[in-house]
Structures are given as structure tokens and as C-alpha cells.
PDB file of N, CA and C in Angstrom:
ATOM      1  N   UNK A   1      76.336-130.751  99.595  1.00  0.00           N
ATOM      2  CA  UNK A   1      75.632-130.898  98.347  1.00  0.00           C
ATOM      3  C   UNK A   1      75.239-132.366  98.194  1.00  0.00           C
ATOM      4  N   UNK A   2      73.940-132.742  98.145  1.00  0.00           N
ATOM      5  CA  UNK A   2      73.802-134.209  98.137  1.00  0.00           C
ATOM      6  C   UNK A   2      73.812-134.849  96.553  1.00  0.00           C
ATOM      7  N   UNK A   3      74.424-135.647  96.671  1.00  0.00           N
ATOM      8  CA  UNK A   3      74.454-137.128  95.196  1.00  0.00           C
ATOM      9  C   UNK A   3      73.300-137.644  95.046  1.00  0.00           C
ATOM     10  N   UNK A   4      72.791-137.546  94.141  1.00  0.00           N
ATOM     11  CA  UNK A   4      71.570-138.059  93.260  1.00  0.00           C
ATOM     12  C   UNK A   4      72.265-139.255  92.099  1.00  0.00           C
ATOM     13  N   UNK A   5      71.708-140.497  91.801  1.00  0.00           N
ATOM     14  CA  UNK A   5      71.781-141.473  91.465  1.00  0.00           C
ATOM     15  C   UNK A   5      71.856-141.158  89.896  1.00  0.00           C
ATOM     16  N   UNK A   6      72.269-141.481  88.882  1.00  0.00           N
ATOM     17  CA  UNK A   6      71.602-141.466  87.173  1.00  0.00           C
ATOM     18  C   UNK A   6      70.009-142.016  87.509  1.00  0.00           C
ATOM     19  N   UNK A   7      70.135-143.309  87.964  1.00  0.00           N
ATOM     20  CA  UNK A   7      69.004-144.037  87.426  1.00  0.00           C
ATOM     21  C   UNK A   7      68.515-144.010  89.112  1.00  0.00           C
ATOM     22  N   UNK A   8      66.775-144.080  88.611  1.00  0.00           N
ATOM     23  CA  UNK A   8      66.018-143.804  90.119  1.00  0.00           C
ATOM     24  C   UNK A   8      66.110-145.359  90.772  1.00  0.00           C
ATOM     25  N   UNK A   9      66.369-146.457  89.955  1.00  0.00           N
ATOM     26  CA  UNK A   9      66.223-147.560  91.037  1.00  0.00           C
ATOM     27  C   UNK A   9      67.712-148.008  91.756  1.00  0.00           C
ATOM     28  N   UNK A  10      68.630-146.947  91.827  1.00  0.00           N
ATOM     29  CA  UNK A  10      69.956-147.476  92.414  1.00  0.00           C
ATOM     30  C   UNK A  10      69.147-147.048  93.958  1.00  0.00           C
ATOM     31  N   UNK A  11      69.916-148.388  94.664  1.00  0.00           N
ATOM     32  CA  UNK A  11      69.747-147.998  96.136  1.00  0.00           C
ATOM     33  C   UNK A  11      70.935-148.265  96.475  1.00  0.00           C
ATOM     34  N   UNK A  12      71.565-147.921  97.472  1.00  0.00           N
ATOM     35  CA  UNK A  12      72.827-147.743  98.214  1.00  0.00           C
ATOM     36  C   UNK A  12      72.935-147.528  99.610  1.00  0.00           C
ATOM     37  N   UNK A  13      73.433-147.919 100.211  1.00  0.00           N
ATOM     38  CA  UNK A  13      74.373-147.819 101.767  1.00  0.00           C
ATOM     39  C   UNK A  13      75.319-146.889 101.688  1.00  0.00           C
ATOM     40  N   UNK A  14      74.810-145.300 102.834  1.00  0.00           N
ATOM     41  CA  UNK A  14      75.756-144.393 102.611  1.00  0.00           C
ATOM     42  C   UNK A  14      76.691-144.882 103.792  1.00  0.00           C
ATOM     43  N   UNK A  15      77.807-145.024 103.868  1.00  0.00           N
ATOM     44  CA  UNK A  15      78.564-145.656 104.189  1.00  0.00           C
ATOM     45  C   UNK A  15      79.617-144.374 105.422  1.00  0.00           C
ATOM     46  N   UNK A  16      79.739-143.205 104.848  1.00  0.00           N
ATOM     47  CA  UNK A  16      80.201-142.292 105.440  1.00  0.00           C
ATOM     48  C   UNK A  16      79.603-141.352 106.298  1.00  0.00           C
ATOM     49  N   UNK A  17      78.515-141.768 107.300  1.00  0.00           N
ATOM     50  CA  UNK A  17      77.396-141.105 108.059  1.00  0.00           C
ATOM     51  C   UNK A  17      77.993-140.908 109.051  1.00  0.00           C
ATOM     52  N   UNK A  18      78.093-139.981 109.643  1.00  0.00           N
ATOM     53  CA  UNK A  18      78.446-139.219 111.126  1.00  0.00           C
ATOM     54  C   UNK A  18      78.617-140.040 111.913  1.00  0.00           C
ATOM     55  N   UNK A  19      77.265-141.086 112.296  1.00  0.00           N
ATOM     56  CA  UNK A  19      77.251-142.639 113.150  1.00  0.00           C
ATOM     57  C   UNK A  19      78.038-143.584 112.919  1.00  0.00           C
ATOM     58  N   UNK A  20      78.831-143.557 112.105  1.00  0.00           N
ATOM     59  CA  UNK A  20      79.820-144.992 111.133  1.00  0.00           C
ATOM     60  C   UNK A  20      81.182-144.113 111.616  1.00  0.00           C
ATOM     61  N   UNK A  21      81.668-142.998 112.464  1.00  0.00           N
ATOM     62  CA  UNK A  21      82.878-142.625 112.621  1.00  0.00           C
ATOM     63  C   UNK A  21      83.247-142.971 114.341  1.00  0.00           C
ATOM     64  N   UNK A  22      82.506-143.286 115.153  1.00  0.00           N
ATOM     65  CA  UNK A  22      82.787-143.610 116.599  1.00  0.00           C
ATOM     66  C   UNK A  22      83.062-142.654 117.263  1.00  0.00           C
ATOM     67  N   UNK A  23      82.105-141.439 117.514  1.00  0.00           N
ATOM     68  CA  UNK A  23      82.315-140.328 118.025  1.00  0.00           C
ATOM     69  C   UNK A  23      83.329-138.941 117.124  1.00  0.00           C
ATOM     70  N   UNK A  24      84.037-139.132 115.846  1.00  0.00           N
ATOM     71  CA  UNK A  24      84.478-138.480 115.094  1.00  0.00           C
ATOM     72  C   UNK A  24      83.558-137.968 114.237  1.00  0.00           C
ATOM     73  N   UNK A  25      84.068-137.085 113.695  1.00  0.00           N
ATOM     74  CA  UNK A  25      83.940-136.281 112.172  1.00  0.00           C
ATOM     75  C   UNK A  25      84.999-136.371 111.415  1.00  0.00           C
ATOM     76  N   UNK A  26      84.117-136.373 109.955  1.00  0.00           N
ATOM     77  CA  UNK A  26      85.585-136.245 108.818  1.00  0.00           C
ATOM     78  C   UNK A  26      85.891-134.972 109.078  1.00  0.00           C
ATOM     79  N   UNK A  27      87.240-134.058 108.909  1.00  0.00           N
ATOM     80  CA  UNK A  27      86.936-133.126 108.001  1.00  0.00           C
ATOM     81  C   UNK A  27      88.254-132.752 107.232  1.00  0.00           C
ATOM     82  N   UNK A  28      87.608-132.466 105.957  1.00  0.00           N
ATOM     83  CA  UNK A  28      89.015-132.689 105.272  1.00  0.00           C
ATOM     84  C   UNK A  28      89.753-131.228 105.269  1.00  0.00           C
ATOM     85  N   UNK A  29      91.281-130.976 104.662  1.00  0.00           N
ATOM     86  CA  UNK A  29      91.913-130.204 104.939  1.00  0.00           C
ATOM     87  C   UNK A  29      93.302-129.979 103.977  1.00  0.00           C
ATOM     88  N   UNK A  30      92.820-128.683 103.055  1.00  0.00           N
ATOM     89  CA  UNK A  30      93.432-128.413 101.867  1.00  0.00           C
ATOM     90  C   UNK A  30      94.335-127.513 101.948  1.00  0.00           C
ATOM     91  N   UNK A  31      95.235-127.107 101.455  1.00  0.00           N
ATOM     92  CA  UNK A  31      96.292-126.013 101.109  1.00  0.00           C
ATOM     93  C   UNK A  31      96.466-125.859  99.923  1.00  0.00           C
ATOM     94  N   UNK A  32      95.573-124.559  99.611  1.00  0.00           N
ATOM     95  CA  UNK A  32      95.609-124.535  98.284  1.00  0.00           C
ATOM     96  C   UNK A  32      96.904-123.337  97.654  1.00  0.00           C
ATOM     97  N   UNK A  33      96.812-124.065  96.271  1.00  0.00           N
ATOM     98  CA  UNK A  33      98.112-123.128  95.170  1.00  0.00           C
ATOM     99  C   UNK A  33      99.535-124.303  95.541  1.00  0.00           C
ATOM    100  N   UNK A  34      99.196-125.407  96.284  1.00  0.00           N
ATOM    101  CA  UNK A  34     100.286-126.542  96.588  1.00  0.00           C
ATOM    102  C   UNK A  34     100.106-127.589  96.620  1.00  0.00           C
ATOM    103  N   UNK A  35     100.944-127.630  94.478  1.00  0.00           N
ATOM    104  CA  UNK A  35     100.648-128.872  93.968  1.00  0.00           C
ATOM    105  C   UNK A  35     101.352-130.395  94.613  1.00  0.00           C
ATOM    106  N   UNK A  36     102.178-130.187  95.453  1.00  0.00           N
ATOM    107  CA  UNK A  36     102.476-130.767  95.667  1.00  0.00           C
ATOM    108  C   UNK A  36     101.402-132.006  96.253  1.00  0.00           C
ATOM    109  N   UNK A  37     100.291-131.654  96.967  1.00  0.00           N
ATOM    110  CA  UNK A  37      99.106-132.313  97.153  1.00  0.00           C
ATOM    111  C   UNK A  37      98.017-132.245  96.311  1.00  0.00           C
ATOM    112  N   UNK A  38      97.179-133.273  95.946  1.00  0.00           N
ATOM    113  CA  UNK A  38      96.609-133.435  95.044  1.00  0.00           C
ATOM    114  C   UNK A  38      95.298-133.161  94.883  1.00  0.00           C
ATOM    115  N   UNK A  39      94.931-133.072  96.519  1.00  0.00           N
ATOM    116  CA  UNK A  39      93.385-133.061  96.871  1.00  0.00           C
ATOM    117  C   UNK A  39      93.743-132.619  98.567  1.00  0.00           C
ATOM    118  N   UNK A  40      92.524-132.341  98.982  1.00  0.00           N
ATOM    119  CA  UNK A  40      92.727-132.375 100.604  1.00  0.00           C
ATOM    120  C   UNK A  40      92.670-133.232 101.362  1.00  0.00           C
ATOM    121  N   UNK A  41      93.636-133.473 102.323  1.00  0.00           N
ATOM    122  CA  UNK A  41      93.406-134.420 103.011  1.00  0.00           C
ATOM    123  C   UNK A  41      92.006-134.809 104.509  1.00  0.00           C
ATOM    124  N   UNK A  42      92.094-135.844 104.688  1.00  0.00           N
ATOM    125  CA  UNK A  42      90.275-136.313 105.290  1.00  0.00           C
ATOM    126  C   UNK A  42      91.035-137.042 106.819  1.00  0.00           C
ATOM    127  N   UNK A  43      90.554-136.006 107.595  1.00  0.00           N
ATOM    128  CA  UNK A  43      90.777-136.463 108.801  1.00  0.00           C
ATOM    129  C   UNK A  43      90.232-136.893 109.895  1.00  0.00           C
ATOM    130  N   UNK A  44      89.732-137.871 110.706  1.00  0.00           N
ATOM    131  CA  UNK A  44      88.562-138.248 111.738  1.00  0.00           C
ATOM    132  C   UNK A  44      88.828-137.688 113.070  1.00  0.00           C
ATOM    133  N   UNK A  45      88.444-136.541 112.922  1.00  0.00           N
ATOM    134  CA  UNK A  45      88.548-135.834 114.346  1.00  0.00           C
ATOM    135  C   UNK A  45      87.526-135.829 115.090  1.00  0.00           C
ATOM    136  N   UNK A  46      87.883-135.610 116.279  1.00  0.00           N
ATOM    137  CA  UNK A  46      86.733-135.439 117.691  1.00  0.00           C
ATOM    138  C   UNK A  46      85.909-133.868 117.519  1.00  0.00           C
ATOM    139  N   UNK A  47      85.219-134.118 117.227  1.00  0.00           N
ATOM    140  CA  UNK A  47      84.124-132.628 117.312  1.00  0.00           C
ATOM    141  C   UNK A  47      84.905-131.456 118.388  1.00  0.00           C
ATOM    142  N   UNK A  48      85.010-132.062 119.748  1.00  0.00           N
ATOM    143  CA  UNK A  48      85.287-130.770 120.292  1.00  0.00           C
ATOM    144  C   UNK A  48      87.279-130.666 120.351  1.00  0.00           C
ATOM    145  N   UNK A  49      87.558-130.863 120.149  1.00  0.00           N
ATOM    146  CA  UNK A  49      88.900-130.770 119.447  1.00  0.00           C
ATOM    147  C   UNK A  49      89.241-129.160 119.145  1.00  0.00           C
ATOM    148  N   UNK A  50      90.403-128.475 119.798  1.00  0.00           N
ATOM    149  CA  UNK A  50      90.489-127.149 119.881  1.00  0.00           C
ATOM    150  C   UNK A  50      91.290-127.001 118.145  1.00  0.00           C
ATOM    151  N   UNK A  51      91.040-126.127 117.708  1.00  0.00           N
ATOM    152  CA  UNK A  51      91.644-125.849 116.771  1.00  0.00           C
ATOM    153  C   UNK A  51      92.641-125.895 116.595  1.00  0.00           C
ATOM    154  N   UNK A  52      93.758-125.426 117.695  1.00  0.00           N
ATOM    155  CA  UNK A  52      95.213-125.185 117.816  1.00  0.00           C
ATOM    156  C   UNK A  52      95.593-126.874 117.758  1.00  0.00           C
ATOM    157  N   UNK A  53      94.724-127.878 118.091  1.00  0.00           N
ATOM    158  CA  UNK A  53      95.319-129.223 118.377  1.00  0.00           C
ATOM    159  C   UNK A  53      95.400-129.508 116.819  1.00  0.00           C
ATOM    160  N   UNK A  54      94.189-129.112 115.645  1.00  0.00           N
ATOM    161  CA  UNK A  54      94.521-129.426 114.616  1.00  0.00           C
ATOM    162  C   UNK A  54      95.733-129.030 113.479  1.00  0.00           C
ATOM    163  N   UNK A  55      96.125-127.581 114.039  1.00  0.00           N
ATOM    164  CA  UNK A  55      96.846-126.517 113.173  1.00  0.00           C
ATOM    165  C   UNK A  55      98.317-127.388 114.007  1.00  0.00           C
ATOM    166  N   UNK A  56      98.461-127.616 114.996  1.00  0.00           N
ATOM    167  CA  UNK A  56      99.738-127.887 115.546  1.00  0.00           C
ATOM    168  C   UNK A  56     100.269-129.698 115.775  1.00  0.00           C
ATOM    169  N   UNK A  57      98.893-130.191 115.961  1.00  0.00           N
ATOM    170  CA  UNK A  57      99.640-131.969 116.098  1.00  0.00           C
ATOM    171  C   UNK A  57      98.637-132.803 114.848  1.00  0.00           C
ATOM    172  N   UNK A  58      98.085-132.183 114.537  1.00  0.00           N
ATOM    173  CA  UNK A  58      97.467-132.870 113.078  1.00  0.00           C
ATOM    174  C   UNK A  58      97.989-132.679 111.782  1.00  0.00           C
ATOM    175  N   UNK A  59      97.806-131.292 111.566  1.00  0.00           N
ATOM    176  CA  UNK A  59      97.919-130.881 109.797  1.00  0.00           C
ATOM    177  C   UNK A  59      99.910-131.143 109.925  1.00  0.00           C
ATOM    178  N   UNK A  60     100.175-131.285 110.876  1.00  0.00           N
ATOM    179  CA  UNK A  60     101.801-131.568 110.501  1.00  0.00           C
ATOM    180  C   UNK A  60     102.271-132.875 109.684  1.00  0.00           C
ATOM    181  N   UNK A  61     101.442-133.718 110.518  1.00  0.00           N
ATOM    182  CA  UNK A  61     101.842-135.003 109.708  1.00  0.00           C
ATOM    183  C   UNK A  61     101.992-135.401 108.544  1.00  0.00           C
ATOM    184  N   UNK A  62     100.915-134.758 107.894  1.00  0.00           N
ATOM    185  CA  UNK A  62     100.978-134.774 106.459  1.00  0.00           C
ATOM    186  C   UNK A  62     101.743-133.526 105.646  1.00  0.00           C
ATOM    187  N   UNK A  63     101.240-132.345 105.940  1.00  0.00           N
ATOM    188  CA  UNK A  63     101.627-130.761 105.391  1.00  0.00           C
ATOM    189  C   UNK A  63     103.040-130.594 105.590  1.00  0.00           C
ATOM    190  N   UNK A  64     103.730-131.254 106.713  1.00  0.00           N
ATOM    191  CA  UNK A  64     104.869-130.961 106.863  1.00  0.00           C
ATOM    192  C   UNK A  64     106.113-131.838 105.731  1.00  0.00           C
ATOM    193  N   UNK A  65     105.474-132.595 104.776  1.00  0.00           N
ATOM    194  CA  UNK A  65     106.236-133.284 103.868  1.00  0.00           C
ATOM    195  C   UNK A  65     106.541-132.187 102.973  1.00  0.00           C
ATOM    196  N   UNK A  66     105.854-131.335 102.812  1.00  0.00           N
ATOM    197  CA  UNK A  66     105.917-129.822 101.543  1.00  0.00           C
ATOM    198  C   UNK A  66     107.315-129.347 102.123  1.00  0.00           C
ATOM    199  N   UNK A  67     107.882-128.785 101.607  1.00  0.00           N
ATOM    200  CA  UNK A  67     108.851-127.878 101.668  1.00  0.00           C
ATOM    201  C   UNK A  67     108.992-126.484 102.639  1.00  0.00           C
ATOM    202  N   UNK A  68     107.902-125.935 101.984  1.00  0.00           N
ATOM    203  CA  UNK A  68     107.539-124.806 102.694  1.00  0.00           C
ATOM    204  C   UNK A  68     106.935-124.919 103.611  1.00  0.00           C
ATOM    205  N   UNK A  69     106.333-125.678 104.120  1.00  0.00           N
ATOM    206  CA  UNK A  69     105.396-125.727 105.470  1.00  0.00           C
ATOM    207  C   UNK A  69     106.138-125.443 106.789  1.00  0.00           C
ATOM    208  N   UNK A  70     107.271-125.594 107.054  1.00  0.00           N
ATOM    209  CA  UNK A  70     107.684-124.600 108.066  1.00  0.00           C
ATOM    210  C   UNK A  70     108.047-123.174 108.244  1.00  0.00           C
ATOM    211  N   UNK A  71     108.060-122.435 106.295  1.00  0.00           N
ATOM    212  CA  UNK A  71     108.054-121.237 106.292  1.00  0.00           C
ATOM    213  C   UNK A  71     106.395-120.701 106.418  1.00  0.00           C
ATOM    214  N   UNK A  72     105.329-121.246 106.848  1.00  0.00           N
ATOM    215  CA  UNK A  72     104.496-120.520 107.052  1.00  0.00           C
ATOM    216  C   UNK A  72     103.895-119.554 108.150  1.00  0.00           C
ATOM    217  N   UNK A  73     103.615-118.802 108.195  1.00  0.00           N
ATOM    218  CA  UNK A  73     103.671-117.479 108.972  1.00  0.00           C
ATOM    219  C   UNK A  73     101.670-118.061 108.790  1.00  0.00           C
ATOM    220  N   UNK A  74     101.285-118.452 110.503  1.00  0.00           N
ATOM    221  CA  UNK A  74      99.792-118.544 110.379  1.00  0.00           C
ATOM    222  C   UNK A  74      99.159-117.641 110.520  1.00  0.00           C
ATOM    223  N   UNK A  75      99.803-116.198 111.625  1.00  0.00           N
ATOM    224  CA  UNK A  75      98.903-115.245 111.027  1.00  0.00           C
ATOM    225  C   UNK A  75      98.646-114.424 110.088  1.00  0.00           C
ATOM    226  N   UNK A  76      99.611-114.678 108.871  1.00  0.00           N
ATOM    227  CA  UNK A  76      98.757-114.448 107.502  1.00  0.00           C
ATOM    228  C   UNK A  76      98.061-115.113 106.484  1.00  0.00           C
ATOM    229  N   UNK A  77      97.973-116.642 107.429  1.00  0.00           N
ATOM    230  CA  UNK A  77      97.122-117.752 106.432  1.00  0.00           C
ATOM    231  C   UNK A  77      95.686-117.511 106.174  1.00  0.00           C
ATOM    232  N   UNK A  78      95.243-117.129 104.907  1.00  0.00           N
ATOM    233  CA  UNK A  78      93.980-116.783 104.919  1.00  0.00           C
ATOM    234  C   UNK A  78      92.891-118.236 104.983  1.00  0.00           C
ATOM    235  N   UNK A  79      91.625-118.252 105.441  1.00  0.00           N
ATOM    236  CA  UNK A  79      90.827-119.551 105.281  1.00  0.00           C
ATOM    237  C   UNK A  79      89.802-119.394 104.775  1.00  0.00           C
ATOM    238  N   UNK A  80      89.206-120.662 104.415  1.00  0.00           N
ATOM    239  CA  UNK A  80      88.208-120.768 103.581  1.00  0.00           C
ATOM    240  C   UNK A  80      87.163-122.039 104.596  1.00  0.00           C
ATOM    241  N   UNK A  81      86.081-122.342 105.431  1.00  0.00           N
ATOM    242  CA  UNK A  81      85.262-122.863 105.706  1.00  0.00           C
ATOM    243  C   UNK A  81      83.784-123.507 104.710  1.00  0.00           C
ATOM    244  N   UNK A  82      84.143-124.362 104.348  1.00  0.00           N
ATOM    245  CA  UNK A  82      83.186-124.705 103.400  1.00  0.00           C
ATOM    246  C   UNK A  82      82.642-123.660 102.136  1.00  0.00           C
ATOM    247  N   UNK A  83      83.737-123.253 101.626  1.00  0.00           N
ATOM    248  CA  UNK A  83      84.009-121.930 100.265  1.00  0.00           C
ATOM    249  C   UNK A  83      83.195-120.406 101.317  1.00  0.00           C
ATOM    250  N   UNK A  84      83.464-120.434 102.161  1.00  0.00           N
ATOM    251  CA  UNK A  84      83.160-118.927 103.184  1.00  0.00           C
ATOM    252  C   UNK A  84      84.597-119.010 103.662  1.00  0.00           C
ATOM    253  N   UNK A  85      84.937-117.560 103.736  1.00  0.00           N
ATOM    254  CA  UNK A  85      85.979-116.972 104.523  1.00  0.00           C
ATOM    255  C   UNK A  85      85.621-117.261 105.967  1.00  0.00           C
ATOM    256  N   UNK A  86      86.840-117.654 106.633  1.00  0.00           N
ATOM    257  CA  UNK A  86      86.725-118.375 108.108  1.00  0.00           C
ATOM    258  C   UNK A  86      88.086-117.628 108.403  1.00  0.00           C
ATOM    259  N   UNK A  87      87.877-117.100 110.053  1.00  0.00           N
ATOM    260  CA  UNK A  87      89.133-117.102 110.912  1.00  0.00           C
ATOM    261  C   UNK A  87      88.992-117.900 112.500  1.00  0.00           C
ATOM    262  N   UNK A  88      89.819-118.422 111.967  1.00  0.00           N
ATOM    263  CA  UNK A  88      89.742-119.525 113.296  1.00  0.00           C
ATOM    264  C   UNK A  88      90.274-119.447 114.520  1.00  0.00           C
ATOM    265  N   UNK A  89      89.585-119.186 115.573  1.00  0.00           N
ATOM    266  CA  UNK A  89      89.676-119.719 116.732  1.00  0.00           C
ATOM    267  C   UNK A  89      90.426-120.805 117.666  1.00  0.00           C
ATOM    268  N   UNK A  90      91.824-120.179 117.756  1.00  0.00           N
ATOM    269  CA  UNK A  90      92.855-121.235 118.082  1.00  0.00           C
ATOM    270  C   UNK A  90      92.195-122.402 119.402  1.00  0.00           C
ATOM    271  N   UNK A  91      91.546-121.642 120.686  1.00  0.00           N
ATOM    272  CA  UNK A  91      91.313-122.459 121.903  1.00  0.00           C
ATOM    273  C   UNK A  91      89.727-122.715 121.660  1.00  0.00           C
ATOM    274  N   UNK A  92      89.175-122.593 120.696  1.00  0.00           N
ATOM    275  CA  UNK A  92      87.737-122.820 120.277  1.00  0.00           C
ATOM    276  C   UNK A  92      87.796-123.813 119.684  1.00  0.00           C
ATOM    277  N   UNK A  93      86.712-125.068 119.892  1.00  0.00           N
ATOM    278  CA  UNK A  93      87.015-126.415 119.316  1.00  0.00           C
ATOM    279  C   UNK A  93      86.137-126.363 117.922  1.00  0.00           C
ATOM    280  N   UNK A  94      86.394-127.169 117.458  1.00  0.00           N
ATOM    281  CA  UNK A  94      85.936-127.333 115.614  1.00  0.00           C
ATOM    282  C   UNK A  94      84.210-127.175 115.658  1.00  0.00           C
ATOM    283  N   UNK A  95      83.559-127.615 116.739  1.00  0.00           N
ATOM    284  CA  UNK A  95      82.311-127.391 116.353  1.00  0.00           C
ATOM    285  C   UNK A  95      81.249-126.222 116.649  1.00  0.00           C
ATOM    286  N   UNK A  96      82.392-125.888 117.562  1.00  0.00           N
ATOM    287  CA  UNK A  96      82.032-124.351 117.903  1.00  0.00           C
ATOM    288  C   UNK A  96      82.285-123.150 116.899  1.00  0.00           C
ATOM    289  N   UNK A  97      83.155-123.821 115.962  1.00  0.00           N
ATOM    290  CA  UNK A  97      82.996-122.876 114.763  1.00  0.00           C
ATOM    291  C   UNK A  97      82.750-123.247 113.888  1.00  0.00           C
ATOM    292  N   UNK A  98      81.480-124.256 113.841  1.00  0.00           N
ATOM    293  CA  UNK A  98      80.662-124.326 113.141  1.00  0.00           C
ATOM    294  C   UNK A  98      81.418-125.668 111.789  1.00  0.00           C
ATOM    295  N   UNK A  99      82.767-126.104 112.223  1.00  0.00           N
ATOM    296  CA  UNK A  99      83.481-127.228 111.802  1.00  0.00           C
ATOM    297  C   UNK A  99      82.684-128.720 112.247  1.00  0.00           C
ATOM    298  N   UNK A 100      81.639-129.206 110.511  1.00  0.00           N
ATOM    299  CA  UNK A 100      81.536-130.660 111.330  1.00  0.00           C
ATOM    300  C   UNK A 100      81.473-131.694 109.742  1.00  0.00           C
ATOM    301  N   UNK A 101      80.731-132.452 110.256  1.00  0.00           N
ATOM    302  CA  UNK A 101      80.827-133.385 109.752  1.00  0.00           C
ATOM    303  C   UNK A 101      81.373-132.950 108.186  1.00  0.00           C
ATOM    304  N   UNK A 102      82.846-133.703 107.290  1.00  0.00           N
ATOM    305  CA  UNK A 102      82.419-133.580 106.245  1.00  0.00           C
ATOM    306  C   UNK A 102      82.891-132.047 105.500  1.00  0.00           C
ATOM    307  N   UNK A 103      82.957-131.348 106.717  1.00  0.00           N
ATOM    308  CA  UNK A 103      83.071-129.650 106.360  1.00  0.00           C
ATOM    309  C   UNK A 103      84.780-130.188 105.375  1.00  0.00           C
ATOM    310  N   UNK A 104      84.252-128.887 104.521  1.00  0.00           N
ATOM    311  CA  UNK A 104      86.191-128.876 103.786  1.00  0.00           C
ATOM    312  C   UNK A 104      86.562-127.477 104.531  1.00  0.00           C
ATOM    313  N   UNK A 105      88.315-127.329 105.091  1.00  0.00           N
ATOM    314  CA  UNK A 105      88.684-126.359 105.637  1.00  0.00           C
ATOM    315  C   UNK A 105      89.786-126.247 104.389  1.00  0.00           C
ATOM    316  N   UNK A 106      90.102-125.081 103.906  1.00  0.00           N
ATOM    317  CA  UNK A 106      91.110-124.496 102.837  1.00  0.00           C
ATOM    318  C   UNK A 106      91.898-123.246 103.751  1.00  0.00           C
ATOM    319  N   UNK A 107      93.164-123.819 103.570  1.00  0.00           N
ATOM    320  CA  UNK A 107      94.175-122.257 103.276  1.00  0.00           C
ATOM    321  C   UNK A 107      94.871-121.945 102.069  1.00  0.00           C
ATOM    322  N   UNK A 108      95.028-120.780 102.289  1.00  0.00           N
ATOM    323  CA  UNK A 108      96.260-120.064 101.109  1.00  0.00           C
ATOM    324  C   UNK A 108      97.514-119.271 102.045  1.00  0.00           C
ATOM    325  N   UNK A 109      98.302-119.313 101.646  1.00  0.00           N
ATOM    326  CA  UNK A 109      99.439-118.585 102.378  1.00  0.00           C
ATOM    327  C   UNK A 109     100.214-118.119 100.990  1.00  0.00           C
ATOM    328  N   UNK A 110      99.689-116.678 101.272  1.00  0.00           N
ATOM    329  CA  UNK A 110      99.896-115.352 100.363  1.00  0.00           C
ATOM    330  C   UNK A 110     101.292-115.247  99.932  1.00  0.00           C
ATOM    331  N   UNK A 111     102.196-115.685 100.963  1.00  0.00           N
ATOM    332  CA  UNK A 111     103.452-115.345 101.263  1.00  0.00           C
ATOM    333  C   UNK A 111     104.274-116.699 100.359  1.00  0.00           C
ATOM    334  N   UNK A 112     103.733-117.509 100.493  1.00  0.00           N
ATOM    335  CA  UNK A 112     104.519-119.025  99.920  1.00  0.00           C
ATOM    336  C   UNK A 112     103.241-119.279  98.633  1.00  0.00           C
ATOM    337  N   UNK A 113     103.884-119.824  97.400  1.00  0.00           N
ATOM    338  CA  UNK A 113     103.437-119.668  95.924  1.00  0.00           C
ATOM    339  C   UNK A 113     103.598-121.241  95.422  1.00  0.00           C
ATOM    340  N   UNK A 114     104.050-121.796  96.373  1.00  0.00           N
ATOM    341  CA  UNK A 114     104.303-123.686  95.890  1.00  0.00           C
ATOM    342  C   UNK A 114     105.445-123.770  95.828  1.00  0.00           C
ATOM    343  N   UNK A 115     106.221-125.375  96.243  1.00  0.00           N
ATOM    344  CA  UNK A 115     107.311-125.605  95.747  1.00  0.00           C
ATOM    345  C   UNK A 115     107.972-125.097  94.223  1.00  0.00           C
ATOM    346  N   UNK A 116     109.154-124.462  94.911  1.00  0.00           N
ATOM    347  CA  UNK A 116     109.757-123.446  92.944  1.00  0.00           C
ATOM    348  C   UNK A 116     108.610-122.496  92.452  1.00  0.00           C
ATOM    349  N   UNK A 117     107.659-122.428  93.096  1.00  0.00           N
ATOM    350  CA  UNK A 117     106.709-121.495  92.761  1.00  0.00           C
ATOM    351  C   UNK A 117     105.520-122.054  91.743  1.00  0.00           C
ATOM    352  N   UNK A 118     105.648-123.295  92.053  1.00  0.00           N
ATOM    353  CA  UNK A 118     104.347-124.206  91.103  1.00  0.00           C
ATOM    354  C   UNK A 118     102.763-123.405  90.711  1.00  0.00           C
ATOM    355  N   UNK A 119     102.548-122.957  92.560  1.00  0.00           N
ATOM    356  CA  UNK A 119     101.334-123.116  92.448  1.00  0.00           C
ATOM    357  C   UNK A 119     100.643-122.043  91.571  1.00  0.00           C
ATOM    358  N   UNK A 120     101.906-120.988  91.668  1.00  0.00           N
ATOM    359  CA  UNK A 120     101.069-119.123  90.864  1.00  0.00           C
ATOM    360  C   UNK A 120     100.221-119.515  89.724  1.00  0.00           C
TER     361      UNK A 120
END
């Protein structure tokens, strides 16, 4: 969705352009119904980057501070690809499914409701 200015004479330097990451992409990466995080987190990954590298040596670093994040069961994590239902492709890399620049990736895990049950 592109940002439009209030006033027509602001000019600006977009600062976050595909070319300004050194062969990366952002893409950020939410778990939703878990307040424990506030927003999704924004990660500079390599385009062809297999999925399984993100679900297993990436989203830990951070996701794994939650509580529940080792009770999650991934094949019932449902996803969300830029607000579309997505099932992802563990040995398929991010841009092959259509994961790029910027994209937001969301889960829910049906089974876990938030720390003490925050998120219901």
C-alpha cells in the first residue's frame, strides 16, 4: 500500500528500497493472539532462503522468548501471506512463494491462546 504525503511539496528519500538491503529482503514476521509481542518482527533475509531455514534458525531467536513457542505443533499453524491464507513450503525458498520484499508473514496457532491465555 503506498504513503502519500499530507502536503504535495514534501519530498523524501525512501530509505527502505529493496537496493538499500545488500542482496536481502525485509520480511516481517507476526504471531498473532501473542501479546506478548507487540508488532511483528522485520527480518533481512536472502530471497532464496528455504522456508524451513526461516521456521527453524530464524523465527527462534526472537519467538522462542514466549513461553509457548516450544509447545507449538507447526502442522496446525495456520498462515496468513500478506492478509491471504498461505501454506508454506518447507524446502521452497521465500521467493518462490511469492515471499518478498516487505511481504508481512502471520501465524495463529489454534492450539496455544497467549501466555495465561492473554491473547483470546
Amino acid at each position: 500500500m503506498p504513503i502519500h504525503a499530507i502536503t504535495p511539496e514534501y519530498k523524501g528519500e525512501v530509505l527502505d528500497k529493496l537496493e538499500n538491503f545488500n542482496g536481502n529482503q525485509v520480511v516481517y514476521v507476526g504471531w498473532d493472539h501473542h501479546l506478548m509481542f507487540c508488532s511483528a518482527f522485520a527480518y533481512p533475509l536472502v530471497p532464496d532462503m528455504p522456508f524451513r531455514a526461516l521456521l527453524e534458525d530464524v523465527m527462534p531467536e526472537a519467538f522462542s522468548l514466549h513461553p509457548e513457542f516450544s509447545k507449538i505443533n507447526w502442522e496446525k499453524a495456520e498462515w496468513l501471506l500478506d492478509g491471504q491464507p498461505f501454506i508454506p513450503q518447507l524446502n521452497a525458498s521465500l521467493v518462490d512463494q511469492g515471499i518478498g520484499h516487505k511481504s508481512l508473514l502471520r501465524f495463529q496457532t489454534p492450539e496455544l491462546k497467549g501466555f495465561q491465555e492473554a491473547g483470546i
